[in-house]
ModelCIF file with pLDDT and N, C-alpha, C, O atoms, coordinates in Angstrom:
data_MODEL
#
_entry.id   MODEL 
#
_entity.id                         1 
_entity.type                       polymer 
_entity.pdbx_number_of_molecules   1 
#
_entity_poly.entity_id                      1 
_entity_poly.type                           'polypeptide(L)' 
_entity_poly.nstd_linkage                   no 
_entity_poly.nstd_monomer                   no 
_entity_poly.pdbx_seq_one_letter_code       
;(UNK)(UNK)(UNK)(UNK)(UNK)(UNK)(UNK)(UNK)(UNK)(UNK)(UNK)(UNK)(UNK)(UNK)(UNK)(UNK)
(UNK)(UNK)(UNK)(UNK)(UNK)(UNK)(UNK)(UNK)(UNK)(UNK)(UNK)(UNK)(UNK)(UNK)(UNK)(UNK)
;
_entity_poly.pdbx_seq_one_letter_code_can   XXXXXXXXXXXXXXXXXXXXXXXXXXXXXXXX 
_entity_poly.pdbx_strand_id                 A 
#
loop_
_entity_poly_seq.entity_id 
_entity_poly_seq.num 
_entity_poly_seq.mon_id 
_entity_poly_seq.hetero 
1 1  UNK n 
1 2  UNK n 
1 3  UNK n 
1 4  UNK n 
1 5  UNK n 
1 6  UNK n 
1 7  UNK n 
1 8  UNK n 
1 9  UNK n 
1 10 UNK n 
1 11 UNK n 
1 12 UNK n 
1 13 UNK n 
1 14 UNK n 
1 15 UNK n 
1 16 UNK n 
1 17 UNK n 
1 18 UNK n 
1 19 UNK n 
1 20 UNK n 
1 21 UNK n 
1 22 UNK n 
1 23 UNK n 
1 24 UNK n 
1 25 UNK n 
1 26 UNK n 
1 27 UNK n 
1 28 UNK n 
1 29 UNK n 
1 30 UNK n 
1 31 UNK n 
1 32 UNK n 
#
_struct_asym.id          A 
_struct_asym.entity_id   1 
#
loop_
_ma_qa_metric.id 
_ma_qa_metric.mode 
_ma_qa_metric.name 
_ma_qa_metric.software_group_id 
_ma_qa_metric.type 
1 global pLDDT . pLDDT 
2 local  pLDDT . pLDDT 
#
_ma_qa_metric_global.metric_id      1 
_ma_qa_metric_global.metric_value   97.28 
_ma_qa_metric_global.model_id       1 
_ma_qa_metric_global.ordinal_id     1 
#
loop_
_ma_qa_metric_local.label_asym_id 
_ma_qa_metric_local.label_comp_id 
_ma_qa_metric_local.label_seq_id 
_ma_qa_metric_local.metric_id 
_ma_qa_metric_local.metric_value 
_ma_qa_metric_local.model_id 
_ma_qa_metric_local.ordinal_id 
A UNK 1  2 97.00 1 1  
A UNK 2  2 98.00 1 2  
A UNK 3  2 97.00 1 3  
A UNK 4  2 97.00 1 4  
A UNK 5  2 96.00 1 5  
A UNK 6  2 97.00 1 6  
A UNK 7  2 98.00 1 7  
A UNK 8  2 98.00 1 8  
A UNK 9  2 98.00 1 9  
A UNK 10 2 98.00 1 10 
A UNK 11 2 98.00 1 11 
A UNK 12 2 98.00 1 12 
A UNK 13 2 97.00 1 13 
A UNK 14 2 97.00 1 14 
A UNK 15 2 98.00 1 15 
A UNK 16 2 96.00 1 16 
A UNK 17 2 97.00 1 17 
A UNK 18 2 98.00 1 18 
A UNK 19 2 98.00 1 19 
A UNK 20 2 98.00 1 20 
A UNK 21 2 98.00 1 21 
A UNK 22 2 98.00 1 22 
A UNK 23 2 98.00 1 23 
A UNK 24 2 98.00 1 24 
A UNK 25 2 98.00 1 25 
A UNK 26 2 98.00 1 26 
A UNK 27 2 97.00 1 27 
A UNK 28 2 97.00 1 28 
A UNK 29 2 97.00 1 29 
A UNK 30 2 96.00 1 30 
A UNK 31 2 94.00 1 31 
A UNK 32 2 95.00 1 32 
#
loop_
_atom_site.group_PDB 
_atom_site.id 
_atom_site.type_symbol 
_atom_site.label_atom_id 
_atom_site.label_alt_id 
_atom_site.label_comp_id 
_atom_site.label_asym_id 
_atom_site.label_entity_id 
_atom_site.label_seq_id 
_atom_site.pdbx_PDB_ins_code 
_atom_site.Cartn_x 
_atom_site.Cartn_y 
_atom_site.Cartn_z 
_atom_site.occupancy 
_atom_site.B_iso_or_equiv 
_atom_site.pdbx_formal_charge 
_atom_site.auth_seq_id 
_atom_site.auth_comp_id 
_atom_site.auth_asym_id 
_atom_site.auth_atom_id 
_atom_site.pdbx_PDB_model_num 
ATOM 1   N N  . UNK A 1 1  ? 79.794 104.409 94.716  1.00 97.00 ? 1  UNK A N  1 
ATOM 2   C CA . UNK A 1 1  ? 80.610 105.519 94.190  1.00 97.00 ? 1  UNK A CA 1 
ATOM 3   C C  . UNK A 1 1  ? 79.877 106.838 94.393  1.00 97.00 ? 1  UNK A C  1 
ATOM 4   O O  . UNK A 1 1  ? 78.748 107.047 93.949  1.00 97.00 ? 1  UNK A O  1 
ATOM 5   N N  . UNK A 1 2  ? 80.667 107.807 95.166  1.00 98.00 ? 2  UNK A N  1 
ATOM 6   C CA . UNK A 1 2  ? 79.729 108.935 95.810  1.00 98.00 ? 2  UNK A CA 1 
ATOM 7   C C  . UNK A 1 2  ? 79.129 109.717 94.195  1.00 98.00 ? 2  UNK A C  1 
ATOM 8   O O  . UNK A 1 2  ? 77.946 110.056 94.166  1.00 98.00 ? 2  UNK A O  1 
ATOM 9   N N  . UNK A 1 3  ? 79.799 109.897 93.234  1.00 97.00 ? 3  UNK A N  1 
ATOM 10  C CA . UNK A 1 3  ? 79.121 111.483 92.421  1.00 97.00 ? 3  UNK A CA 1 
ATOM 11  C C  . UNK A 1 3  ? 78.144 110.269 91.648  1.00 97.00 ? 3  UNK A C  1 
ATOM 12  O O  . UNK A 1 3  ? 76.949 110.562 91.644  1.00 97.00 ? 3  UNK A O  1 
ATOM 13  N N  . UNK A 1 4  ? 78.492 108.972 91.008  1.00 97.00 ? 4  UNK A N  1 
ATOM 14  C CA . UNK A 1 4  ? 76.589 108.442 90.615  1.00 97.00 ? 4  UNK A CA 1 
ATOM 15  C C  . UNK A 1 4  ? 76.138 108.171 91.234  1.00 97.00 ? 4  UNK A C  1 
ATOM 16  O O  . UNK A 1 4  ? 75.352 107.333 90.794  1.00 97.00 ? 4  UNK A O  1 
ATOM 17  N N  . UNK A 1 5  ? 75.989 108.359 92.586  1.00 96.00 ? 5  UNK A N  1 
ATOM 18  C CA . UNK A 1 5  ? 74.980 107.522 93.942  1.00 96.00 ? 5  UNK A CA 1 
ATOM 19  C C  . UNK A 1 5  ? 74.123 108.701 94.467  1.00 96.00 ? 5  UNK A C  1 
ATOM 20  O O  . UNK A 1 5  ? 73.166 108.582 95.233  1.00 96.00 ? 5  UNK A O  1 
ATOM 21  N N  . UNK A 1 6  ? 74.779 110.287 93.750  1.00 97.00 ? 6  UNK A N  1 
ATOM 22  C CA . UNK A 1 6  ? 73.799 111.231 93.857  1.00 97.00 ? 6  UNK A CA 1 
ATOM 23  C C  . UNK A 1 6  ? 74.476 112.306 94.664  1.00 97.00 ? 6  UNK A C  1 
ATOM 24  O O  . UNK A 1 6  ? 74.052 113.429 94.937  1.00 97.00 ? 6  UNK A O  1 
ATOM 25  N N  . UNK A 1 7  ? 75.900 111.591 95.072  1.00 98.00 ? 7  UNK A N  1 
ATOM 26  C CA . UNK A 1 7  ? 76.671 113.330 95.343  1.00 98.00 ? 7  UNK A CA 1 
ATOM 27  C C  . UNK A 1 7  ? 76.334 114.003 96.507  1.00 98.00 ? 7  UNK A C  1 
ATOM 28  O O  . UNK A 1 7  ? 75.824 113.499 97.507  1.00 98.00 ? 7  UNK A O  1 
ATOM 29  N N  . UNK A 1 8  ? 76.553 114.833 96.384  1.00 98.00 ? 8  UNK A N  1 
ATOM 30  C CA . UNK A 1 8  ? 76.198 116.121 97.155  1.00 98.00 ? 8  UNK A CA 1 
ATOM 31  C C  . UNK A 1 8  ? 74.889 116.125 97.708  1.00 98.00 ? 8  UNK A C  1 
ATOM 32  O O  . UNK A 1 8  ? 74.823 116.243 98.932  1.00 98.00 ? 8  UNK A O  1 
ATOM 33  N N  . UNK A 1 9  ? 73.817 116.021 97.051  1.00 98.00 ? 9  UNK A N  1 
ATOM 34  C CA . UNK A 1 9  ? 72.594 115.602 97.245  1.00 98.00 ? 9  UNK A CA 1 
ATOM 35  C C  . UNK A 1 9  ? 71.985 114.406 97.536  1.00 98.00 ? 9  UNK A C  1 
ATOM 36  O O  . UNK A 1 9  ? 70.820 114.192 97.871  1.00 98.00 ? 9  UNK A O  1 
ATOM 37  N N  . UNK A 1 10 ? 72.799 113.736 97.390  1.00 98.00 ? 10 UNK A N  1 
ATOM 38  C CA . UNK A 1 10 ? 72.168 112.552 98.404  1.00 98.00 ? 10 UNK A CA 1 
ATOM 39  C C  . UNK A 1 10 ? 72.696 112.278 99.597  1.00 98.00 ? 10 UNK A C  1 
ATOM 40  O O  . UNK A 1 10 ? 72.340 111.377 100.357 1.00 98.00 ? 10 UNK A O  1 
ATOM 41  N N  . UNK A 1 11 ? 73.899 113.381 99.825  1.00 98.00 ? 11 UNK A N  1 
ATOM 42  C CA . UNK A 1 11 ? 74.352 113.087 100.944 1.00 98.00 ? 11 UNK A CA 1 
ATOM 43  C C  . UNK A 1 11 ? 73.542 114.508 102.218 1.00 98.00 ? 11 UNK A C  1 
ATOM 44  O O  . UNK A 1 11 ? 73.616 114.607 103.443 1.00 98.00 ? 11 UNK A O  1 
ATOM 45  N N  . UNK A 1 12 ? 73.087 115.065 101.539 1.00 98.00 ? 12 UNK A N  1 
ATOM 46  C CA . UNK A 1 12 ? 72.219 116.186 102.195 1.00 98.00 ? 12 UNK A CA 1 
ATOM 47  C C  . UNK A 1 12 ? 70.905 115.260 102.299 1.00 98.00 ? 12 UNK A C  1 
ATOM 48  O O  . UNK A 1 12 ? 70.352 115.344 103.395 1.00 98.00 ? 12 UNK A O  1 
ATOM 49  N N  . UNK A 1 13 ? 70.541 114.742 101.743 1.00 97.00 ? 13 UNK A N  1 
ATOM 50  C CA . UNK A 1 13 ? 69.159 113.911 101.710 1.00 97.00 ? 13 UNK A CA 1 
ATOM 51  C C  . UNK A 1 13 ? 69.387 113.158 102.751 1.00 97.00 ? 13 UNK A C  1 
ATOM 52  O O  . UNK A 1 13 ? 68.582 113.288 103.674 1.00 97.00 ? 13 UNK A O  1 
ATOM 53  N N  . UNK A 1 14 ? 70.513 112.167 102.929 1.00 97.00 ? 14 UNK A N  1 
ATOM 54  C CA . UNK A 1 14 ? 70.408 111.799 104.013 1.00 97.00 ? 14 UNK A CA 1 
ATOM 55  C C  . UNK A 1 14 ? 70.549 111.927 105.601 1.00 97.00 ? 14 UNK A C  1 
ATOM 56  O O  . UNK A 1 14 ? 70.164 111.290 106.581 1.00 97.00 ? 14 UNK A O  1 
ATOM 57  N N  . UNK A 1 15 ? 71.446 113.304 105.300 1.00 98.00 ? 15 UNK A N  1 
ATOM 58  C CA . UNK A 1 15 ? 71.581 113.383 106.882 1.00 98.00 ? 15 UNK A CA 1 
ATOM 59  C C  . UNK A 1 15 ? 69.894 113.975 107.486 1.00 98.00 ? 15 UNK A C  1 
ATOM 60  O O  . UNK A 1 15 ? 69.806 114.291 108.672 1.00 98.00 ? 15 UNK A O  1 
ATOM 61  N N  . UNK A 1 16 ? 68.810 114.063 106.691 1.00 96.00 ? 16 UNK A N  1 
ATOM 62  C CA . UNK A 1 16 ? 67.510 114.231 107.225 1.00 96.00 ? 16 UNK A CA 1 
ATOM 63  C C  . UNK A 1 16 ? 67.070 113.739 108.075 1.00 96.00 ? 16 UNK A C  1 
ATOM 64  O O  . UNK A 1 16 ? 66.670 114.238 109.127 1.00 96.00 ? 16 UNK A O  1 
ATOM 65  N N  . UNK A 1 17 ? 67.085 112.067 107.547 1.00 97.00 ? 17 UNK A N  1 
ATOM 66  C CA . UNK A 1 17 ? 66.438 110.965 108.298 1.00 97.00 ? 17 UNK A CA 1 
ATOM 67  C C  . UNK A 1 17 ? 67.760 110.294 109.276 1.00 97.00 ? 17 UNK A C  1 
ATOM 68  O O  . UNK A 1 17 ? 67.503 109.378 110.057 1.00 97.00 ? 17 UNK A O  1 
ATOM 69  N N  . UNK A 1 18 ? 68.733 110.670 109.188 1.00 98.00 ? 18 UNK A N  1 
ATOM 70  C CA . UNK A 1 18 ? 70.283 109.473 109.687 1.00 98.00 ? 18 UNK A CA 1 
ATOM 71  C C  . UNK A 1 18 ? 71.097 110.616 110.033 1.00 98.00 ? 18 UNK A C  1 
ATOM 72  O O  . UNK A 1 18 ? 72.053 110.863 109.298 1.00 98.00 ? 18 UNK A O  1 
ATOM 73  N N  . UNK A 1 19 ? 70.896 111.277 110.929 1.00 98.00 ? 19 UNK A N  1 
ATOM 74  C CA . UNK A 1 19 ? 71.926 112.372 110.704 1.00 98.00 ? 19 UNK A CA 1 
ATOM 75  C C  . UNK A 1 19 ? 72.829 111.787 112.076 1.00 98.00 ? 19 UNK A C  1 
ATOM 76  O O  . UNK A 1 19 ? 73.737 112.461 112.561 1.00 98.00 ? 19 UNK A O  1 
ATOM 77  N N  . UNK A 1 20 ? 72.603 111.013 112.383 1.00 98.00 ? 20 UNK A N  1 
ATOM 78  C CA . UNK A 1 20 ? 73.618 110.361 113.464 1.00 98.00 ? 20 UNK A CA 1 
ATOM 79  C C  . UNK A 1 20 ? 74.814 109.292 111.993 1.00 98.00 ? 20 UNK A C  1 
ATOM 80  O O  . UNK A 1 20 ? 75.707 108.611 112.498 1.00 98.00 ? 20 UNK A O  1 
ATOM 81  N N  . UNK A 1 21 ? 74.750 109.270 110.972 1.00 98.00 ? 21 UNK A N  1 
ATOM 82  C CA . UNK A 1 21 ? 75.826 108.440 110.097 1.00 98.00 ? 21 UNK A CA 1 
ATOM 83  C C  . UNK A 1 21 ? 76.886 109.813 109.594 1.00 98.00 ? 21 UNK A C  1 
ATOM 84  O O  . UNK A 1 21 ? 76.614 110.929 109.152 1.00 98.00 ? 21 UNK A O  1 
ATOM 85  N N  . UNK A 1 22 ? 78.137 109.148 109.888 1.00 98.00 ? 22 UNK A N  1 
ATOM 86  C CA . UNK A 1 22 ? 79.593 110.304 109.140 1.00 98.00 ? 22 UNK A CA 1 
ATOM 87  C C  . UNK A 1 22 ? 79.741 109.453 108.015 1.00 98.00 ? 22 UNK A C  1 
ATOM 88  O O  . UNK A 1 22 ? 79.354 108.288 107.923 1.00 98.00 ? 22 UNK A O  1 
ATOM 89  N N  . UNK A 1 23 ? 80.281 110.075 107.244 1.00 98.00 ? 23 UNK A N  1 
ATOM 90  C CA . UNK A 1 23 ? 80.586 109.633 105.898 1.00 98.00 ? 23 UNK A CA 1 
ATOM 91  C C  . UNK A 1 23 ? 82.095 110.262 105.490 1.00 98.00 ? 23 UNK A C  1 
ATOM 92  O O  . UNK A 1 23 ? 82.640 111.326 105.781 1.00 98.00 ? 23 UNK A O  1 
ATOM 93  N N  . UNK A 1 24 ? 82.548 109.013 104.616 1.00 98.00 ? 24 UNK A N  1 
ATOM 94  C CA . UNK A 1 24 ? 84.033 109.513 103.533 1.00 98.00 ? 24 UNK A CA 1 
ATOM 95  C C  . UNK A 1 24 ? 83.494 109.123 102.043 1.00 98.00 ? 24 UNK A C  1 
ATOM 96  O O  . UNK A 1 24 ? 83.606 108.049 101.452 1.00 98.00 ? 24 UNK A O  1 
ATOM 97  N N  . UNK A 1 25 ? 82.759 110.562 101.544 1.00 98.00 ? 25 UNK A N  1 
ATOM 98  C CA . UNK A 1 25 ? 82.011 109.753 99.828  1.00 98.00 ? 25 UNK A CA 1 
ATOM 99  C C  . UNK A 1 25 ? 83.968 109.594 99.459  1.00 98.00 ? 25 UNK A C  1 
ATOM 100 O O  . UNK A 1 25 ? 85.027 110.002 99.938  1.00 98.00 ? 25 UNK A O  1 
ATOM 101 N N  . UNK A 1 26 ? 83.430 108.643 98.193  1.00 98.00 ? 26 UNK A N  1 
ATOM 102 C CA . UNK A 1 26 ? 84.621 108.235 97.627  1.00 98.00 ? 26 UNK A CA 1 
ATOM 103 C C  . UNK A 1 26 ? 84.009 107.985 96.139  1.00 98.00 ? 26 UNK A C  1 
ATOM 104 O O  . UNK A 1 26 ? 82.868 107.620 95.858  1.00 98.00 ? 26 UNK A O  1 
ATOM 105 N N  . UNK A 1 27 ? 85.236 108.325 95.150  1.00 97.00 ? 27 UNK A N  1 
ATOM 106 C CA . UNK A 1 27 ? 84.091 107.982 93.812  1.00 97.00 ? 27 UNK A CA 1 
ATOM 107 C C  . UNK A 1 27 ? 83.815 109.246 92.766  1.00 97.00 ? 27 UNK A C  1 
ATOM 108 O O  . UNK A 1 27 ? 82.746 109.855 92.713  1.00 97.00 ? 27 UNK A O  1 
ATOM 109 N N  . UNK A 1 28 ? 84.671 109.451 92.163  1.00 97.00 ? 28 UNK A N  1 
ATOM 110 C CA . UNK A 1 28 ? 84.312 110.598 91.136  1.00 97.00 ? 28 UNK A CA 1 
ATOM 111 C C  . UNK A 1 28 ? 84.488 112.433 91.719  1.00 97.00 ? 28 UNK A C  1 
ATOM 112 O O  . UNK A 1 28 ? 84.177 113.482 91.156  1.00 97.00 ? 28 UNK A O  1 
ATOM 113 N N  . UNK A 1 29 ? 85.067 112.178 92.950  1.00 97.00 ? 29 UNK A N  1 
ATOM 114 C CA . UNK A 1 29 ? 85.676 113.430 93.486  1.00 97.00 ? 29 UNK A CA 1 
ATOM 115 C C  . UNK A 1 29 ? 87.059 113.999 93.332  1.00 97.00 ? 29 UNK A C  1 
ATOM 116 O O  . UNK A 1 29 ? 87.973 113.242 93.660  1.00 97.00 ? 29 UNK A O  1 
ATOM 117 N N  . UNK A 1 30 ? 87.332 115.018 92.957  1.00 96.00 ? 30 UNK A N  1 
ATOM 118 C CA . UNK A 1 30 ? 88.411 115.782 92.518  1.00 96.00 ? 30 UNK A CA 1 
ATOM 119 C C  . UNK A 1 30 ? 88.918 116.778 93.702  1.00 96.00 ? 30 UNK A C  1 
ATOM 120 O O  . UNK A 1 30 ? 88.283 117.003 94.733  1.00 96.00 ? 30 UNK A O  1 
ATOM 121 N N  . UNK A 1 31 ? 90.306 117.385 93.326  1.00 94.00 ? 31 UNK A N  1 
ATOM 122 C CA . UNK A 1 31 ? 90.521 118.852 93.884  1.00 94.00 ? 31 UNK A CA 1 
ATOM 123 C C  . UNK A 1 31 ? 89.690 119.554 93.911  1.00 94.00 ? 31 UNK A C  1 
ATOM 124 O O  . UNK A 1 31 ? 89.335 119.990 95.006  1.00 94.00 ? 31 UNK A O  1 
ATOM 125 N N  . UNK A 1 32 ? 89.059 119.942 92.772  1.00 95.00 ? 32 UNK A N  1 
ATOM 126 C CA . UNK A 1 32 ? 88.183 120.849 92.595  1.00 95.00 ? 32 UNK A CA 1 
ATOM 127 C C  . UNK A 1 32 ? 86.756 120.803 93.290  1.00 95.00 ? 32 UNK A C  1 
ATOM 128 O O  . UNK A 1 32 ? 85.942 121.704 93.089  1.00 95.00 ? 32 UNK A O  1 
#
């Protein structure tokens, strides 16, 4: 579930080391 698995920031964390992986977070995301 993307927003407790660390969100925004873990998805910046990872494109560091993996920046060849796309992602669809899913999980506690809104309109807003």
């Amino acid at each position: 579930p993307a927003v407790p698995a660390g969100g925004i920031g873990m998805l910046n964390a990872i494109y560091g080391p993996l920046p060849d992986i796309t992602f669809c977070p899913t999980g506690g995301i809104s309109q807003e």
